[in-house]
Each structure stands twice: as C-alpha cells, then as structure tokens.
Protein backbone atom coordinates (compact mmCIF):
# COMPACT_ATOMS: atom_id res chain seq x y z
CA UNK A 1 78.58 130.13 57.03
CA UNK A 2 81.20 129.83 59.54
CA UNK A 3 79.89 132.66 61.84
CA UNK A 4 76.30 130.87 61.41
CA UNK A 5 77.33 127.75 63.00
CA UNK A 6 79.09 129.40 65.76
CA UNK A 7 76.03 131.65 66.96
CA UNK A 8 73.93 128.14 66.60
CA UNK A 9 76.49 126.47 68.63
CA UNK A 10 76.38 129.84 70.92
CA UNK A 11 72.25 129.86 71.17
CA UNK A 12 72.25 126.13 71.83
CA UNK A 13 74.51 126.46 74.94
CA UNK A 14 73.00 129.34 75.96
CA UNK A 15 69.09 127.44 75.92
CA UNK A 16 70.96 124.45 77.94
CA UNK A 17 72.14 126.79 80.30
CA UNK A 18 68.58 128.84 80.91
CA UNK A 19 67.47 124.90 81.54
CA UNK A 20 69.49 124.25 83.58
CA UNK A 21 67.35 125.72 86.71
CA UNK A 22 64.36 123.73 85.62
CA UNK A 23 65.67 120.52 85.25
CA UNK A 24 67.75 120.91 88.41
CA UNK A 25 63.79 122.09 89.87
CA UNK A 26 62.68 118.54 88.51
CA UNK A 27 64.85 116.35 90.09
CA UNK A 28 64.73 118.06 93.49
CA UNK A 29 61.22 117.50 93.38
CA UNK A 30 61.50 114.34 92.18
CA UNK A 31 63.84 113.25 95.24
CA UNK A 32 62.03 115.07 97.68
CA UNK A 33 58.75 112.86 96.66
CA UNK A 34 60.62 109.74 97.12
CA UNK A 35 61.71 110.81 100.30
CA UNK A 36 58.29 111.68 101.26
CA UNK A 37 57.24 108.19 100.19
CA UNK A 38 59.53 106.25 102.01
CA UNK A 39 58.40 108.27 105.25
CA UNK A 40 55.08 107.69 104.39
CA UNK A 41 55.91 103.51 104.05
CA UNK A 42 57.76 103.95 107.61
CA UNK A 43 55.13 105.74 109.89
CA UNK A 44 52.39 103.50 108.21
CA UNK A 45 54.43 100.51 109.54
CA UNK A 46 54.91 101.80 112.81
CA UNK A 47 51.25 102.89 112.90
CA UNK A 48 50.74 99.04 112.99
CA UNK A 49 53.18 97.86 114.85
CA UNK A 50 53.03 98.01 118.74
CA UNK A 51 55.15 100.48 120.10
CA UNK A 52 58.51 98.73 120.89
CA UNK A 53 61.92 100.33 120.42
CA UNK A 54 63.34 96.85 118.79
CA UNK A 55 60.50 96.97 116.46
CA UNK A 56 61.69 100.59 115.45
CA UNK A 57 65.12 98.94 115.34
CA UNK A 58 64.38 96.22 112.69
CA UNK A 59 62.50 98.42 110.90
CA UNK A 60 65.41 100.98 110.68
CA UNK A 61 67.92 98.50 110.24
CA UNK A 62 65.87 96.79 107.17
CA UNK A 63 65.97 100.04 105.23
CA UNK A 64 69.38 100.55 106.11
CA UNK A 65 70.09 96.91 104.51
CA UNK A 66 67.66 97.73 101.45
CA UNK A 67 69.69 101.32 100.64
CA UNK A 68 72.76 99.67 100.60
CA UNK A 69 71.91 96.92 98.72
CA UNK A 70 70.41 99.39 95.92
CA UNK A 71 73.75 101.48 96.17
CA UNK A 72 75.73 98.50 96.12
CA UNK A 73 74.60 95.99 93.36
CA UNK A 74 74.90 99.60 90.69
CA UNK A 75 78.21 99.87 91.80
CA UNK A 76 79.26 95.79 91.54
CA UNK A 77 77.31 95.87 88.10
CA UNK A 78 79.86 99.03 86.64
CA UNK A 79 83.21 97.53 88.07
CA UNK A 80 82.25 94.45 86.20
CA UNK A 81 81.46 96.26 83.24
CA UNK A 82 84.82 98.26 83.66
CA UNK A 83 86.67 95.20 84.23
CA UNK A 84 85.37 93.21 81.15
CA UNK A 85 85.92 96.91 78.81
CA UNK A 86 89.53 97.15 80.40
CA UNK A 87 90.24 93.25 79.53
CA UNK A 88 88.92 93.47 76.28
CA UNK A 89 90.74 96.75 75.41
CA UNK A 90 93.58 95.27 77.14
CA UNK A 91 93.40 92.02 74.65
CA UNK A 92 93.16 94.14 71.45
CA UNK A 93 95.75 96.47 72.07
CA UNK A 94 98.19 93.34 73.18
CA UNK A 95 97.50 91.63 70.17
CA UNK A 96 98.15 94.75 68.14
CA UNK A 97 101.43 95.54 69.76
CA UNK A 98 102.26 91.97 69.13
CA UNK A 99 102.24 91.99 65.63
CA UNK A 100 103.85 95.19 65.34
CA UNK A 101 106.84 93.71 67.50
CA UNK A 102 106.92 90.66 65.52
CA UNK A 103 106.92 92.83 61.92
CA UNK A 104 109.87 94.53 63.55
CA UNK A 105 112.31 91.63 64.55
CA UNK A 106 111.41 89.97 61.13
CA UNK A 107 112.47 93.49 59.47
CA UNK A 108 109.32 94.66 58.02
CA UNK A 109 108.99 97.48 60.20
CA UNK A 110 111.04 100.60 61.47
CA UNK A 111 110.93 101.25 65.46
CA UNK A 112 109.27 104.57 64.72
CA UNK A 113 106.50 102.67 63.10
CA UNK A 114 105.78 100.30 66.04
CA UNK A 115 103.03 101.98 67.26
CA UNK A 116 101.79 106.00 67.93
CA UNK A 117 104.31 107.56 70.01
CA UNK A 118 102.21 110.32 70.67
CA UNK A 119 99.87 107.65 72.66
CA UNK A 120 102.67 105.61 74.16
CA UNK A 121 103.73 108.73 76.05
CA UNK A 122 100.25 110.16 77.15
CA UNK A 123 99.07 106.43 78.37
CA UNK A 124 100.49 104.45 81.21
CA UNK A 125 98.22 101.50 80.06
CA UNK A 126 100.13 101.41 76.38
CA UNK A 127 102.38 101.60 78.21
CA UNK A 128 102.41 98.77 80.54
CA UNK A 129 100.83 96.81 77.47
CA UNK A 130 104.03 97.20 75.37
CA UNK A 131 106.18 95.89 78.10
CA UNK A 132 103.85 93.56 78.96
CA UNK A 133 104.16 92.28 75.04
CA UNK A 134 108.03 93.23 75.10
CA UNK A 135 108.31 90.64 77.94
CA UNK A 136 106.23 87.74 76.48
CA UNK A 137 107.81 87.74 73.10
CA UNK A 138 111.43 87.54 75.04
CA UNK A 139 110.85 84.20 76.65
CA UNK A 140 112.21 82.23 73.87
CA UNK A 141 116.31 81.95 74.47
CA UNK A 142 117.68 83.68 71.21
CA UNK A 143 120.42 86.56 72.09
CA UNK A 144 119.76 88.68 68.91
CA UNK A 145 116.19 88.37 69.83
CA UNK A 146 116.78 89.60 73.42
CA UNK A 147 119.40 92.22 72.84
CA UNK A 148 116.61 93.96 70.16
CA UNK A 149 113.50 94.17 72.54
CA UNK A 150 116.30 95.29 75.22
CA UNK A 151 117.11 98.23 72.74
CA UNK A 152 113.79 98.76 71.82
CA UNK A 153 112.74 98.86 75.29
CA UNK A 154 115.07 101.68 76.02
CA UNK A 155 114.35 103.39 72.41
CA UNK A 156 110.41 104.01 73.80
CA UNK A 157 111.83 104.88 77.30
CA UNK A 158 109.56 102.08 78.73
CA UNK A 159 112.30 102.14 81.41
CA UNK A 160 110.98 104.90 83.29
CA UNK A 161 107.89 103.67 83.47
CA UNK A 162 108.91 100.28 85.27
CA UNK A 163 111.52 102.54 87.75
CA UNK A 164 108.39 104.64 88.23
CA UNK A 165 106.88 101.37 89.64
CA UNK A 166 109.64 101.06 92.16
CA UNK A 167 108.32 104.38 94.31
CA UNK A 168 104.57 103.37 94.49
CA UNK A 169 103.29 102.67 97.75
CA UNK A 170 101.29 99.40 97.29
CA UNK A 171 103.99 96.43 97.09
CA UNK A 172 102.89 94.46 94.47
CA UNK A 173 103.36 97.67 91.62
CA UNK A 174 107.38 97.50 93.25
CA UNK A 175 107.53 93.47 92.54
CA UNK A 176 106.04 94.45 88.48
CA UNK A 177 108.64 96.74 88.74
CA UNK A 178 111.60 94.59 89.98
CA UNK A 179 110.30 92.01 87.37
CA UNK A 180 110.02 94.22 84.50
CA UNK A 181 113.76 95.73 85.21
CA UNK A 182 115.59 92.53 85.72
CA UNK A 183 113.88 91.08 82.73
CA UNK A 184 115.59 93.88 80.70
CA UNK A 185 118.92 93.75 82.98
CA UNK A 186 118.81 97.76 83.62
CA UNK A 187 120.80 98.25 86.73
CA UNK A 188 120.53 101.46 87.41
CA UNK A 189 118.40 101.06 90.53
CA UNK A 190 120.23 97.92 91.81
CA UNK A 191 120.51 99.76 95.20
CA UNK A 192 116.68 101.06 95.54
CA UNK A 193 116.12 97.00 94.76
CA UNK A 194 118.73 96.08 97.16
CA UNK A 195 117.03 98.39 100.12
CA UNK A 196 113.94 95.95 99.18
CA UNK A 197 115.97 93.22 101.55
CA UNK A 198 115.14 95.06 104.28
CA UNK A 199 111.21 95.04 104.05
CA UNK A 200 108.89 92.98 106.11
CA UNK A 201 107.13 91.85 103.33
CA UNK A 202 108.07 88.13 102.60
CA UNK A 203 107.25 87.95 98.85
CA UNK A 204 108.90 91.78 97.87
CA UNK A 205 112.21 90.29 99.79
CA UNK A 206 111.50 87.15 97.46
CA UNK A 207 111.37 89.36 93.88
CA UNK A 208 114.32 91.52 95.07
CA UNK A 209 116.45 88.55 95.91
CA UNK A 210 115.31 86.67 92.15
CA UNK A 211 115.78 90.31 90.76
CA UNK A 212 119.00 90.73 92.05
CA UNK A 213 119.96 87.08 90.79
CA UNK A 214 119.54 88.44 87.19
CA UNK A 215 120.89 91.75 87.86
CA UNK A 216 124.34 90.99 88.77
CA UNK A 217 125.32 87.75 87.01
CA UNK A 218 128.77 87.77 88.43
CA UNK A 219 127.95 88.32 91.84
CA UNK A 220 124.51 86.70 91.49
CA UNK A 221 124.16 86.08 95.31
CA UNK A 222 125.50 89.07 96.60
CA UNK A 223 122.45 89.77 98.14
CA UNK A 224 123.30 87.19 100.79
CA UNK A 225 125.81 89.35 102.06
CA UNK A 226 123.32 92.21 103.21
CA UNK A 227 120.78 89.72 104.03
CA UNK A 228 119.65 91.05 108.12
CA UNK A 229 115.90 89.41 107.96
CA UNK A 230 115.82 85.27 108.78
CA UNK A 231 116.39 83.65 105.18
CA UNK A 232 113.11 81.75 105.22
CA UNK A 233 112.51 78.49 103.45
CA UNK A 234 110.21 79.44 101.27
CA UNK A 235 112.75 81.90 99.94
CA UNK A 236 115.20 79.43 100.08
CA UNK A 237 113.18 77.50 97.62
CA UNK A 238 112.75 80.02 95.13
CA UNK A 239 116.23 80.72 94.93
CA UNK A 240 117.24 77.19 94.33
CA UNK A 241 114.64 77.00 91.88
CA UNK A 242 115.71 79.77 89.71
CA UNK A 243 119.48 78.79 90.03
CA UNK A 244 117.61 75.00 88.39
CA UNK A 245 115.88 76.62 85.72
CA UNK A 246 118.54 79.31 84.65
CA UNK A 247 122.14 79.64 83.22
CA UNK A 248 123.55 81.23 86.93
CA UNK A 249 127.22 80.38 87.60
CA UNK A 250 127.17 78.86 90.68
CA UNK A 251 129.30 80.59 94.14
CA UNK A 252 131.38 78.98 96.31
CA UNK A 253 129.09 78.58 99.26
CA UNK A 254 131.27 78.48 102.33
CA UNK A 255 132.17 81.99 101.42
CA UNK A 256 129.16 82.58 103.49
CA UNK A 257 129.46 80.16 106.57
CA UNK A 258 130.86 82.77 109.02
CA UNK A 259 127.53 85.04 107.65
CA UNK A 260 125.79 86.09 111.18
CA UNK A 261 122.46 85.13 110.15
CA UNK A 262 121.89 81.62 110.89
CA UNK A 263 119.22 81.19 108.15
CA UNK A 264 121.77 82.24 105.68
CA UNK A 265 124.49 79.45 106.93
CA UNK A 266 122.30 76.73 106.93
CA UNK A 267 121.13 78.06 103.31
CA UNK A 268 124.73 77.71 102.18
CA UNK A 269 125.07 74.22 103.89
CA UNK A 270 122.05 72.94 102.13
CA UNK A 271 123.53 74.24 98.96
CA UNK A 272 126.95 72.80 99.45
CA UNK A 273 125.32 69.50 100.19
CA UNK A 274 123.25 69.70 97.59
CA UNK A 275 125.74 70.63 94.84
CA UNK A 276 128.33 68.64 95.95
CA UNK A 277 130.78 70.85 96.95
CA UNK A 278 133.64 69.10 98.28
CA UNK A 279 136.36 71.01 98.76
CA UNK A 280 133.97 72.62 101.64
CA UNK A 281 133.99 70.23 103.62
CA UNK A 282 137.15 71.83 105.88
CA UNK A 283 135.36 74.64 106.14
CA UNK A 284 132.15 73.19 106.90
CA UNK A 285 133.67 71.18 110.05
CA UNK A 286 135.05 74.43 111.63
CA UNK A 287 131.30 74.71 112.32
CA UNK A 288 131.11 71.59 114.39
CA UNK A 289 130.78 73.50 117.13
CA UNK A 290 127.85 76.24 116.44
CA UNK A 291 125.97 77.47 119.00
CA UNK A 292 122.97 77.32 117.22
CA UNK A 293 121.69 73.06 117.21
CA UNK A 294 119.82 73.72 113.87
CA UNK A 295 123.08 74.59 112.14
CA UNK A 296 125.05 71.92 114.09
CA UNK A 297 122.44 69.06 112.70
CA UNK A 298 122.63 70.87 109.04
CA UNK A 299 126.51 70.42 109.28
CA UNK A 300 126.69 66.91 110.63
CA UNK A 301 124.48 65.85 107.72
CA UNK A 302 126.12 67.97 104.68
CA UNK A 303 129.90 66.53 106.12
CA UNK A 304 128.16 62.82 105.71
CA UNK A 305 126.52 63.85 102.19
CA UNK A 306 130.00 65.53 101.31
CA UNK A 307 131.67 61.71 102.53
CA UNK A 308 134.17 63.59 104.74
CA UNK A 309 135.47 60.82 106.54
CA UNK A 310 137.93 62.94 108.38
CA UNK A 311 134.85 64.27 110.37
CA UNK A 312 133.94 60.57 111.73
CA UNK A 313 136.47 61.26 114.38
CA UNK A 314 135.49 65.17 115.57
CA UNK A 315 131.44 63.83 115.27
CA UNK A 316 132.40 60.28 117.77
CA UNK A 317 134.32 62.81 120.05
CA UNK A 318 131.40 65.57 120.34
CA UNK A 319 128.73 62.46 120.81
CA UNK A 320 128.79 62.60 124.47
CA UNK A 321 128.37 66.16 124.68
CA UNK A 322 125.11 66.40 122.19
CA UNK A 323 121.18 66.18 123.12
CA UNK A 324 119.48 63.49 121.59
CA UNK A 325 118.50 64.95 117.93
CA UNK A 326 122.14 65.57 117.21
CA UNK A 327 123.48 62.04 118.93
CA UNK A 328 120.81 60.44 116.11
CA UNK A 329 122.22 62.51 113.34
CA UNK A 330 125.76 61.27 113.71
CA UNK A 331 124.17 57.76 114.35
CA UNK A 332 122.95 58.44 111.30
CA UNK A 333 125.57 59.82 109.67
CA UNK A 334 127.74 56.80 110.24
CA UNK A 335 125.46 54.67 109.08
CA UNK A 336 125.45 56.42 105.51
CA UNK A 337 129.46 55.86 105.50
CA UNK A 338 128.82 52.19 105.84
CA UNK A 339 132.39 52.12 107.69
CA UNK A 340 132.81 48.66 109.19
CA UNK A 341 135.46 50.42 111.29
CA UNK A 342 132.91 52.03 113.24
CA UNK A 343 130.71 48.77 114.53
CA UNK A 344 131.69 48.64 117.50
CA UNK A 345 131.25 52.19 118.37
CA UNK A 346 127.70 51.79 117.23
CA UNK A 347 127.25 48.36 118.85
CA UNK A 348 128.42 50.40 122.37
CA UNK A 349 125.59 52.59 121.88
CA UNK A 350 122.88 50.16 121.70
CA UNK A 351 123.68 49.74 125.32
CA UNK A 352 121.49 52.74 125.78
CA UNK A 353 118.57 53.57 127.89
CA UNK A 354 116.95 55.38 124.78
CA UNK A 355 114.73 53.35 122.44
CA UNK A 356 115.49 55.96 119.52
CA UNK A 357 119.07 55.55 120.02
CA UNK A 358 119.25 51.83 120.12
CA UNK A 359 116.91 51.84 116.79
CA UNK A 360 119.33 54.37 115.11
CA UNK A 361 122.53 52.53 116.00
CA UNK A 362 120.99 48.93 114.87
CA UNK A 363 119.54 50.98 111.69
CA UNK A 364 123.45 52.11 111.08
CA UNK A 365 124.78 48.42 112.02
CA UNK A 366 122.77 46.53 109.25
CA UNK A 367 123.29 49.34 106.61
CA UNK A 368 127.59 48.28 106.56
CA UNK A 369 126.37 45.57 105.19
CA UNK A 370 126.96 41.82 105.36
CA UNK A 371 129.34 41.97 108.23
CA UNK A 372 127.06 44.55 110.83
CA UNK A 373 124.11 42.37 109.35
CA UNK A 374 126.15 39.54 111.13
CA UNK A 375 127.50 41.37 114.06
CA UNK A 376 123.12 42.06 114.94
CA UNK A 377 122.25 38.13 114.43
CA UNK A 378 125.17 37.61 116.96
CA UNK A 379 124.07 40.02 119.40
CA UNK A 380 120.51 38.66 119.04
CA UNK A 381 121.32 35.31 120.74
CA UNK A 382 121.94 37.36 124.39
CA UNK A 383 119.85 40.49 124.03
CA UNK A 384 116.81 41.85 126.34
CA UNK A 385 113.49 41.49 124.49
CA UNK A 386 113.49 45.26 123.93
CA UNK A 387 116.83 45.23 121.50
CA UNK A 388 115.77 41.64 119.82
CA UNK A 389 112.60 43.37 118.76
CA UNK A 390 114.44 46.61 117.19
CA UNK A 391 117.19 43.76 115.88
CA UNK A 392 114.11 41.82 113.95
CA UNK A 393 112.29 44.84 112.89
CA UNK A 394 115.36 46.10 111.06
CA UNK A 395 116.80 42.97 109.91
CA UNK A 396 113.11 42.36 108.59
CA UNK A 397 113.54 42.05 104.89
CA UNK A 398 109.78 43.37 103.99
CA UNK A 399 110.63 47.11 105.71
C-alpha cells in the first residue's frame, strides 16, 4: 500500500512537471498579448494626436504613472495585510506567553513548561515576544518578582538575543537592545554600551547614558566622565528625569566641575542647584572665573540658589569686569539674598546709562524689603523721569 502511494505521489509530480512547458507557453502568450494591446492603445493615440514631441511625452509619462500605480497599490495592499497578520500573531502569542509567565511566578508551572523550547530557539519573533512579555510583567516593584524573570531570562538564553541587538546596523534595534539589557541588569557589554557615547546619534547617546544609569548603580553617572560630545539639554532632561522617577543614589556633583566639556559642568551646576548641594558651594566659586560666560552665569546663579553669602563679595568685585548679561545676574543674585547690607551698592548702580541695569538694581532694592522699599520712595523725590518710571513700575503693587 505503501509503495502505491509513493508511485502516485511519483506520477503526480512527474504530470506537473511535463506541464510545466505548457503553462509556462500560456502565460508568455498571455503577456505578450497584453503587451501587444497596450501598443496597440499607444499608436492609436498618437495616430490622433498631432505630431508633437510633448504630446508623446504626456502620453509616455501617463503610462509610466498608470504602471506604477498598478505595481504599487498590490504591494501597499500585502504590507498591510502582513502588518495586520504579524500584529495579530504578535497579540496571541503575547497573551499566551503571558499566562504561562504568570502560572510560573504563582508556582503552577515548571520553567521547562513555559513554552516550546524547540520554537523559542528557531524564532527570533518568540523570541523578542517573550522578552517583550518578560519586561511588561516586571514593571511592578516586587524584588522576588524581579530576581525570577531575571533568572528566567537567563534560563531561555533570551540574553543573547538582546546582545545580538547591540551589533545591528540600524540604531533603533541597538536602543531595544540597551533597553532590554539594562532592564535585566546584565553587564556584560557595559563597554560596547559605553562606546555608544561616542555616536552622533542624539537619542542612542540618550539610551546608553539611561542604560548605563541602571547598569552601574554605584557609579550611576560614570558615564559623565567619558562624555566628549556637548551634553545637550534634551539629554540633560532625561537624565534628571530618570534620577526623579527611580531609586538612584545621588553623586556628589562638583566631582565633575573641572570636567572639560562645558555642557557637562553646567549639567553638574544645574544639579547642585537643583538638589541643594551645599557643601559645593567652595567648589563652585573656584569657577567664578570660567572662560566660558554660559558657565560663569550658571555659577553666579547656583552660588545665590546655594545662599553662599561668602560669594557676595568675589561677585561685587568681578562686576566691573562683566558684559551686561552677567552684571544682571549678580544684580539679580543680590536681590534673591535680600541683604540690606548691599543697598547701597545696588542704589550706585542705578546711576547707570543702561535701562536694564537700572530696572534690575531697583527690582533687587524693593525685594530687601521694607527698608530698600523705602530707600526707592526716597530716591523718587530727586530722580530723572527715566528712573521714577522704573521706581513706580516696580513699586507698583498690581505687577
């Protein structure tokens, strides 16, 4: 019986082969009819058209438009189709996964019986769907939790899979990567993540710098320390925001003021103002001095937010020597101190030329308090009509 159904199989295959010839005849003649047709369509147009080159042009160009358009909606209609299969197998397998993660914290099922191992191993999308789930159901802040999936994740070797990642070409399969490997703290490529610093790309630097964050919880910003491209502000922001949201133990920041990169020290003054961090103020006002303005105004403001009084005296003698943004900030900055010691230093400057400055110093004036709110009513009576209208505008009580 056996032997039947193989020379059946055998005949069969053999009859598709000897038809092979004629159906490969058919649609040969098939296409060269519908070739023939669309010449026929073309020289009857230009049969009644007037003989013009742009004529022959639009012509041309309209069929050119029309085959395109026939190759081209086919091919949008089966990527949409691929898409929806792909999401939907996607979906099914996720929610599959799920509950076979879920029976196995709970302790109704053995790792071995997660899933087919045989299929995890042949299919990078299982793959990615198991870490995927691995990932979601780890959200929730429970260490037992967290140090099972970890273990699991390693058990199924999902590992290699996300260091895999880290060698494609295209940057956003690196960035799953980095994500997927922090999430599960395996360090073993800290230094390919690390090299990441380096790239032009502004949102790769971004993940390697959060990455990095979680990798090394000890040394959680150690990435400043090789940081060579300008610290932008959008990654600034996404640092601070992670260090908001998560358990990080915070650095001493002026451990990086003498950093080279000048996006990096006013990143670490920001943060020292920010966070309060006092007992940097001495190292902050070595900085007085920079050569860079930017980082000069981000130090005069963090030693006022840090309420270093000792720097009222280094700030009044460097006035002089400023351009106008910094003279404002440590107008400014005096102001915040409310030191009634300090009037008459302000009142001096609202003998300036500069309408800004004489604003600023009036501004600082009325914020000592009673006593500069005096000192401006006094200085009222004599002024020039310029000053009495800065001196009313701030001592306005509706502003």
């Amino acid at each position: 019986m056996l032997l039947l159904d193989q020379y059946i199989i055998l005949f069969d295959f053999q009859e598709l082969m000897n038809s092979v010839p004629d159906l490969l005849f058919i649609v040969f003649e098939l296409l060269g009819s519908i070739v023939e047709r669309i010449q026929a369509i073309i020289n009857y147009t230009f049969e009644r058209l007037p003989y013009n080159a742009l004529n022959r042009l639009i012509v041309y160009m309209i069929m050119v438009f029309f085959i395109s358009l026939m190759l081209l909606l086919p091919t949008i209609l089966i990527s949409k189709l691929y898409l929806a299969y792909q999401k939907t197998r996607y979906n099914q397998i996720h929610v599959k996964y799920s509950k076979a993660i879920i029976a196995y914290l709970i302790g109704n099922k053995e790792a071995n019986d997660i899933c087919d191992q045989t299929k995890l191993k042949s299919s990078r999308f299982h793959r990615n769907v198991m870490i995927d789930v691995l990932m979601a159901i780890d959200k929730a802040e429970n260490k037992t939790v967290s140090d099972k999936i970890r273990a699991l994740y390693l058990d199924l070797k999902l590992n290699q899979e996300s260091i895999r990642k880290l060698d494609k070409f295209s940057w956003n399969k690196k960035i799953f990567g980095i994500r997927e490997l922090s999430h599960m703290r395996v360090k073993s490529e800290n230094q390919k993540i690390i090299s990441f610093q380096q790239k032009n790309n502004d949102v790769l630097r971004i993940e390697s710098q959060m990455g990095l964050i979680k990798l090394l919880p000890f040394v959680p910003f150690a990435f400043l320390d090789s940081q060579e491209k300008p610290f932008t502000v959008w990654e600034q922001i996404n640092v601070f925001d992670l260090i908001r949201k998560n358990r990080i133990e915070i650095p001493e920041f002026h451990l990086w003021l003498d950093h080279w990169n000048d996006s990096v020290v006013m990143f670490c003054l920001d943060m020292i103002r920010v966070l309060k961090q006092k007992q940097a103020a001495p190292k902050v006002l070595e900085l007085i001095n920079h050569d860079n303005d930017f980082v000069k105004g981000k130090v005069i403001k963090t030693l006022i937010d840090l309420e270093s009084y000792e720097a009222i005296a280094k700030l009044k003698e460097m006035y002089h020597l400023e351009e106008s943004p910094n003279q404002l900030n440590i107008l400014r900055s005096i102001g915040q101190l409310k030191m009634e010691s300090e009037i008459n230093f302000l009142e001096d400057k609202l003998k300036s030329d500069e309408f800004k400055i004489r604003m600023e110093a009036c501004k600082s004036i009325a914020k000592i308090g009673e006593t500069g709110v005096a000192r401006l009513n006094a200085l009222s009576v004599n002024a020039d009509e310029e000053l009495k209208g800065i001196i009313n505008h701030v001592l306005d009580p509706r502003i």
